[in-house]
PDB file of N, CA and C in Angstrom:
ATOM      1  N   UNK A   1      10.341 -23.034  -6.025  1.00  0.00           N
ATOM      2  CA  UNK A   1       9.381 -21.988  -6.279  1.00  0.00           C
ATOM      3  C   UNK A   1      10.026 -20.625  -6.021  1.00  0.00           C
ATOM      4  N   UNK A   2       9.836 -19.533  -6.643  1.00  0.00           N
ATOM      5  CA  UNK A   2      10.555 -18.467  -6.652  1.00  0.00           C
ATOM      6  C   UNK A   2       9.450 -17.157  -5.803  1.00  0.00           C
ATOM      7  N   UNK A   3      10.396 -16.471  -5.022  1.00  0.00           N
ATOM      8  CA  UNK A   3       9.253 -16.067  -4.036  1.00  0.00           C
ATOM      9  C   UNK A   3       9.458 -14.658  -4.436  1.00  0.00           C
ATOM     10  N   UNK A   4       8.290 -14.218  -4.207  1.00  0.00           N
ATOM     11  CA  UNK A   4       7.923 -12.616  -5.069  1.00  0.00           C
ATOM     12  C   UNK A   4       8.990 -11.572  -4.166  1.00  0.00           C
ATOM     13  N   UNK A   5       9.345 -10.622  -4.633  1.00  0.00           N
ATOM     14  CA  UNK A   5      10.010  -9.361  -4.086  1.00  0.00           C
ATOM     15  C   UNK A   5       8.800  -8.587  -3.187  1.00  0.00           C
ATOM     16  N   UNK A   6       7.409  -9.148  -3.658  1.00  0.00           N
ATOM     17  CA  UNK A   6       6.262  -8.240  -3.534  1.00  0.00           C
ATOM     18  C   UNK A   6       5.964  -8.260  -1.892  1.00  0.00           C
ATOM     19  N   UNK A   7       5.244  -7.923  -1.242  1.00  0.00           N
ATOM     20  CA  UNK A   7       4.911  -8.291   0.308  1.00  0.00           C
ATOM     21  C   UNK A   7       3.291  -8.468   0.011  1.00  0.00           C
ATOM     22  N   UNK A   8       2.707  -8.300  -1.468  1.00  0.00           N
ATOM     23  CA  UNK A   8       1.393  -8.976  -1.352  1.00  0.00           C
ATOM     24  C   UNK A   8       0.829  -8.911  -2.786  1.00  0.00           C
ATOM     25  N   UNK A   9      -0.074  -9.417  -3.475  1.00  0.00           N
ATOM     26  CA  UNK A   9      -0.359  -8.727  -4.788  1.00  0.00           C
ATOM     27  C   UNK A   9      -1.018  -7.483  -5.087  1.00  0.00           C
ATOM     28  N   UNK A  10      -1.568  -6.754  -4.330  1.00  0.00           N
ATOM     29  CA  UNK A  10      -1.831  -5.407  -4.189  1.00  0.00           C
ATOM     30  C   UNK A  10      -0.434  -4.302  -4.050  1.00  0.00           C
ATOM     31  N   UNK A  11       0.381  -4.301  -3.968  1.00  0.00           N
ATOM     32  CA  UNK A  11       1.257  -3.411  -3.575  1.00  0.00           C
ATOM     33  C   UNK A  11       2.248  -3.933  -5.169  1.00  0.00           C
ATOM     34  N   UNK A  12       2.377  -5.032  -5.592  1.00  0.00           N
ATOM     35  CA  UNK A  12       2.694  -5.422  -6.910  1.00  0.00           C
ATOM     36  C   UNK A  12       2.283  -4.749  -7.906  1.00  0.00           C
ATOM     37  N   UNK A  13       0.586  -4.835  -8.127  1.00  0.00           N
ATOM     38  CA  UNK A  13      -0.146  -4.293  -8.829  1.00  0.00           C
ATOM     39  C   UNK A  13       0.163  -2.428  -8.610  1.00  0.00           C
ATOM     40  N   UNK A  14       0.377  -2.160  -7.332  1.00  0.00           N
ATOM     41  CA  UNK A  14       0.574  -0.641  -7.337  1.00  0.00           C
ATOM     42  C   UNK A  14       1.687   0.226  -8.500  1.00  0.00           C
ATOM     43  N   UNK A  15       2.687  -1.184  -7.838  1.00  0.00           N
ATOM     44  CA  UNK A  15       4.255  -0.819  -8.351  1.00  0.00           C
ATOM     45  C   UNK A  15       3.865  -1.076  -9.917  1.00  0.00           C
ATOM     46  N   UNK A  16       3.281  -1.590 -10.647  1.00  0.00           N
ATOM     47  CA  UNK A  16       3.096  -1.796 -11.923  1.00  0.00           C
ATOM     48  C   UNK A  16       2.101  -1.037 -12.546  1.00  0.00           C
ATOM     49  N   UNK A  17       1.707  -0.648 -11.514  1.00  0.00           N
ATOM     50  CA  UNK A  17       0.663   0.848 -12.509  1.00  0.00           C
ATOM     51  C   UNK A  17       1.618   1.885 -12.528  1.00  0.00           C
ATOM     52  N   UNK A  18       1.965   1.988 -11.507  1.00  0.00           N
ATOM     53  CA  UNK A  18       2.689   3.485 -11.401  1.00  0.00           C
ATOM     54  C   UNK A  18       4.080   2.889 -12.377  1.00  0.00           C
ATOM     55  N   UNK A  19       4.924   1.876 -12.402  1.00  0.00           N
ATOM     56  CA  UNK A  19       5.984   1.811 -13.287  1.00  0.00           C
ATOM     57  C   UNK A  19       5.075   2.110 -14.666  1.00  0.00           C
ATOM     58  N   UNK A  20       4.229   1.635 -15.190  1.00  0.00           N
ATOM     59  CA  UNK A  20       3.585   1.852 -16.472  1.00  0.00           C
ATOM     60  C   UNK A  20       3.178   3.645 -16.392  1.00  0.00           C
ATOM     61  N   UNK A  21       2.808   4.246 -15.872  1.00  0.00           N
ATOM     62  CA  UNK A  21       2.638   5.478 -15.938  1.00  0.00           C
ATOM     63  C   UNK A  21       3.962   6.371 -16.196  1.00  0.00           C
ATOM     64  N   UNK A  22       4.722   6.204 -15.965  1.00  0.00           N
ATOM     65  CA  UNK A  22       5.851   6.925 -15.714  1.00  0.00           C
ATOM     66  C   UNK A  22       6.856   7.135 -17.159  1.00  0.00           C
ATOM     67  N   UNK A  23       6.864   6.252 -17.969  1.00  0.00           N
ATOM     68  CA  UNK A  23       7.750   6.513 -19.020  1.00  0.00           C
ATOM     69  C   UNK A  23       6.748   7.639 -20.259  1.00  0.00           C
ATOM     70  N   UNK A  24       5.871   7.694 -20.016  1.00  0.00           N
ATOM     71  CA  UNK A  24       5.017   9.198 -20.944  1.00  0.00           C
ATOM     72  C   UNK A  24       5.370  10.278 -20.662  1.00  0.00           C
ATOM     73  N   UNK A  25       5.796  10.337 -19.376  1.00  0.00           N
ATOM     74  CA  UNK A  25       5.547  11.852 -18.601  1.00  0.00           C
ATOM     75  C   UNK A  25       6.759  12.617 -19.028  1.00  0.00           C
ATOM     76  N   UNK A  26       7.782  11.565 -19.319  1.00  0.00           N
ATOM     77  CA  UNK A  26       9.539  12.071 -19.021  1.00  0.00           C
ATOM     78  C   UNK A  26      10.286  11.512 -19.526  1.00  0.00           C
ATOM     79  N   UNK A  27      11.147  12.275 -20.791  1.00  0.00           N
ATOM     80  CA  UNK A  27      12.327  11.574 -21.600  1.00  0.00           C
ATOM     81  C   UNK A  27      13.104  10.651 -20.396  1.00  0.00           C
ATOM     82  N   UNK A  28      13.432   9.376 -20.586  1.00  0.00           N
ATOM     83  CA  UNK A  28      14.383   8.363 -19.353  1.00  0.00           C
ATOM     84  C   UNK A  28      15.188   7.617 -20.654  1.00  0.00           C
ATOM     85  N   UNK A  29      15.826   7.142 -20.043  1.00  0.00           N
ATOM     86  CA  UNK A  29      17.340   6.378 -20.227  1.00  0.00           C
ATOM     87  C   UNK A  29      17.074   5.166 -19.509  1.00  0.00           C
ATOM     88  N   UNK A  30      16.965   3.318 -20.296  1.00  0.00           N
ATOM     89  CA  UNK A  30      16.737   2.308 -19.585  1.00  0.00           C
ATOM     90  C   UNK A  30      18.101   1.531 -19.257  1.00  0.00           C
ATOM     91  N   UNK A  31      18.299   1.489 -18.224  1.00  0.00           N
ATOM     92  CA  UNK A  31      19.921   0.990 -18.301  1.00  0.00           C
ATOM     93  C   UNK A  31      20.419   0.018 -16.980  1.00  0.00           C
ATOM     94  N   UNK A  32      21.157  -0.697 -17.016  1.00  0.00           N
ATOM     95  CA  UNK A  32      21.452  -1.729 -15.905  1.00  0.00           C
ATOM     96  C   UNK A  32      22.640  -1.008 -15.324  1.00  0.00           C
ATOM     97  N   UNK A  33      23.073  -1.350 -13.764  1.00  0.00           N
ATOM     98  CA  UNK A  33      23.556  -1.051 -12.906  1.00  0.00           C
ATOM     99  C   UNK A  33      23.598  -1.820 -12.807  1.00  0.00           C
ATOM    100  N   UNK A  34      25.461  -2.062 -12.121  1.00  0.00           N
ATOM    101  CA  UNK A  34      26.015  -3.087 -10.820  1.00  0.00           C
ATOM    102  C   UNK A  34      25.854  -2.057  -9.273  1.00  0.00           C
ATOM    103  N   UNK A  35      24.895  -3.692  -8.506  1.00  0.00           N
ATOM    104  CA  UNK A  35      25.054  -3.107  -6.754  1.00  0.00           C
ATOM    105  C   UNK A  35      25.359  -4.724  -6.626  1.00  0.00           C
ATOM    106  N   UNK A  36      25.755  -4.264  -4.998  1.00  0.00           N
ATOM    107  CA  UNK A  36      26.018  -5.558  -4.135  1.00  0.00           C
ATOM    108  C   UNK A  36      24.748  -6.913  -4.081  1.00  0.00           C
ATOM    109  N   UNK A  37      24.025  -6.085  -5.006  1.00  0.00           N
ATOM    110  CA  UNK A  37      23.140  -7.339  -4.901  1.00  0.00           C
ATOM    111  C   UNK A  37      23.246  -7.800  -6.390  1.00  0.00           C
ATOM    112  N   UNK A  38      23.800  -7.605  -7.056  1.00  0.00           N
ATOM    113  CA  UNK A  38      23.612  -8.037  -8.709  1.00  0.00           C
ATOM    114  C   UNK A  38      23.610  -6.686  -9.455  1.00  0.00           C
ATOM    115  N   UNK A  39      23.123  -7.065 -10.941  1.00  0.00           N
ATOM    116  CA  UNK A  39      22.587  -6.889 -12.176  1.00  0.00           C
ATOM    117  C   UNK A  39      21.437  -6.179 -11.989  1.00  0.00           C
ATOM    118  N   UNK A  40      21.025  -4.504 -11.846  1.00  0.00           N
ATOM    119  CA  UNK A  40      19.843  -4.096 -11.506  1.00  0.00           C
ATOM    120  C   UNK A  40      19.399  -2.738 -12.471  1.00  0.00           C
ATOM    121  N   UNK A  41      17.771  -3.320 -13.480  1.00  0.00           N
ATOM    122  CA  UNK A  41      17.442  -3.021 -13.975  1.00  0.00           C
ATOM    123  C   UNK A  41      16.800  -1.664 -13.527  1.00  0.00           C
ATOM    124  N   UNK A  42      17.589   0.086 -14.178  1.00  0.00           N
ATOM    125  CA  UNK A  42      16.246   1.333 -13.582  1.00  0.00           C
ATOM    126  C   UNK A  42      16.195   2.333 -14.878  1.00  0.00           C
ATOM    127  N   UNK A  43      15.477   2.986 -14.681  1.00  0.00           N
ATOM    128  CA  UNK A  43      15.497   4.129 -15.344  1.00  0.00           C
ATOM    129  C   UNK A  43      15.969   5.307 -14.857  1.00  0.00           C
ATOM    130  N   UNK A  44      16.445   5.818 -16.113  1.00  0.00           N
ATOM    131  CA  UNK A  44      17.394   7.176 -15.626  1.00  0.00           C
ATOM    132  C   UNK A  44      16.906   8.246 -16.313  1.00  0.00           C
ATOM    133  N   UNK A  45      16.717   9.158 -15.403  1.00  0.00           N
ATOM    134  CA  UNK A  45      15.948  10.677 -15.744  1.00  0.00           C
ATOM    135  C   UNK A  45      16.827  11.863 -15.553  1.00  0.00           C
ATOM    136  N   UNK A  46      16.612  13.165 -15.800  1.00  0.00           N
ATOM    137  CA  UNK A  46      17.410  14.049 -16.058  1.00  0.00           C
ATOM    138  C   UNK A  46      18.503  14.468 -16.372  1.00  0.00           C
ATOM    139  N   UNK A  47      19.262  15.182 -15.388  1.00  0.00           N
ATOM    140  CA  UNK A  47      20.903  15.747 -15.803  1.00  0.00           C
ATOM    141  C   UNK A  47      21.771  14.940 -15.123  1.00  0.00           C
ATOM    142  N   UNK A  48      22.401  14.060 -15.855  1.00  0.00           N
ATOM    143  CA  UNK A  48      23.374  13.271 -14.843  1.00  0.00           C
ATOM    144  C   UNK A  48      24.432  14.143 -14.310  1.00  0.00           C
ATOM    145  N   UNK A  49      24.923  15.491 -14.331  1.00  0.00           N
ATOM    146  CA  UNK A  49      25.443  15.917 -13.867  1.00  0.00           C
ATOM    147  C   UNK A  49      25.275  16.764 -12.397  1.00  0.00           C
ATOM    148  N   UNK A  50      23.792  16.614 -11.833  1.00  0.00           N
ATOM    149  CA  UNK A  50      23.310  16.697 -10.461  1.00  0.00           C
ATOM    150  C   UNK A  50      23.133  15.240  -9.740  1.00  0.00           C
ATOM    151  N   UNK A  51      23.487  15.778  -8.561  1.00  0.00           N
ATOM    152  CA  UNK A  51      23.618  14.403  -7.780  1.00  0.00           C
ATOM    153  C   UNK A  51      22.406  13.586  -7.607  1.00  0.00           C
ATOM    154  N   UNK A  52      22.227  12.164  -7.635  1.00  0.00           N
ATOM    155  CA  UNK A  52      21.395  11.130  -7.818  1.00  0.00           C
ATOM    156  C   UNK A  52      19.808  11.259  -7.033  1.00  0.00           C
ATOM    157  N   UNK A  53      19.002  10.841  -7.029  1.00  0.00           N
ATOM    158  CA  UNK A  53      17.620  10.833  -6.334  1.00  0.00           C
ATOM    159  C   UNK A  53      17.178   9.677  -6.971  1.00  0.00           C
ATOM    160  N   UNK A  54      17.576   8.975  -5.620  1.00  0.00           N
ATOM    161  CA  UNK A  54      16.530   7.181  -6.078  1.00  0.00           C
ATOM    162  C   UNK A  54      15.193   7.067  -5.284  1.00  0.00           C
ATOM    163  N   UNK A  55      13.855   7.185  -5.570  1.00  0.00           N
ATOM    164  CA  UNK A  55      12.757   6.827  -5.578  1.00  0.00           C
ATOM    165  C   UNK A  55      12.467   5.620  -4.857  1.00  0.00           C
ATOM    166  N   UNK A  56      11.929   5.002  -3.704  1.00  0.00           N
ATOM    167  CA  UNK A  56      11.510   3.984  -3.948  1.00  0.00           C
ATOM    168  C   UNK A  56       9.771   4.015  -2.921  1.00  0.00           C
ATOM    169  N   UNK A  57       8.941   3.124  -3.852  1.00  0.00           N
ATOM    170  CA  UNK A  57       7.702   2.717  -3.431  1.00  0.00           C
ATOM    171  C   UNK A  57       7.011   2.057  -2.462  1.00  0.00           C
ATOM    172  N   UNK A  58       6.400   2.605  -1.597  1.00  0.00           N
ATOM    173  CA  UNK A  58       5.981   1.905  -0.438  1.00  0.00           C
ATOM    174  C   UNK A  58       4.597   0.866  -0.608  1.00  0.00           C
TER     175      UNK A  58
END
């Protein structure tokens, strides 16, 4: 059985409204990255020539 990334289905559901909201607002770039953990799917926003700002959801 494969166990969720999630810590509950409410905070799932959060992360999936707000991921669905987000590609209207702002030209992005969908693109995979290598990290130490694998193959990781994000979106990429603005000037890649300023230094990085990774987001993450509580």
């Amino acid at each position: 059985m494969k166990k969720s990334v999630f810590k509950s289905p409410e905070k799932r559901d959060r992360m999936r409204a707000y991921y669905d909201g987000v590609p209207g607002k702002f030209p992005f770039e969908q693109k995979y990255v290598a990290t130490s953990f694998g193959r990781t799917f994000m979106l990429a926003f603005g000037d890649e020539a300023k230094p990085p700002f990774i987001a993450r959801l509580q």
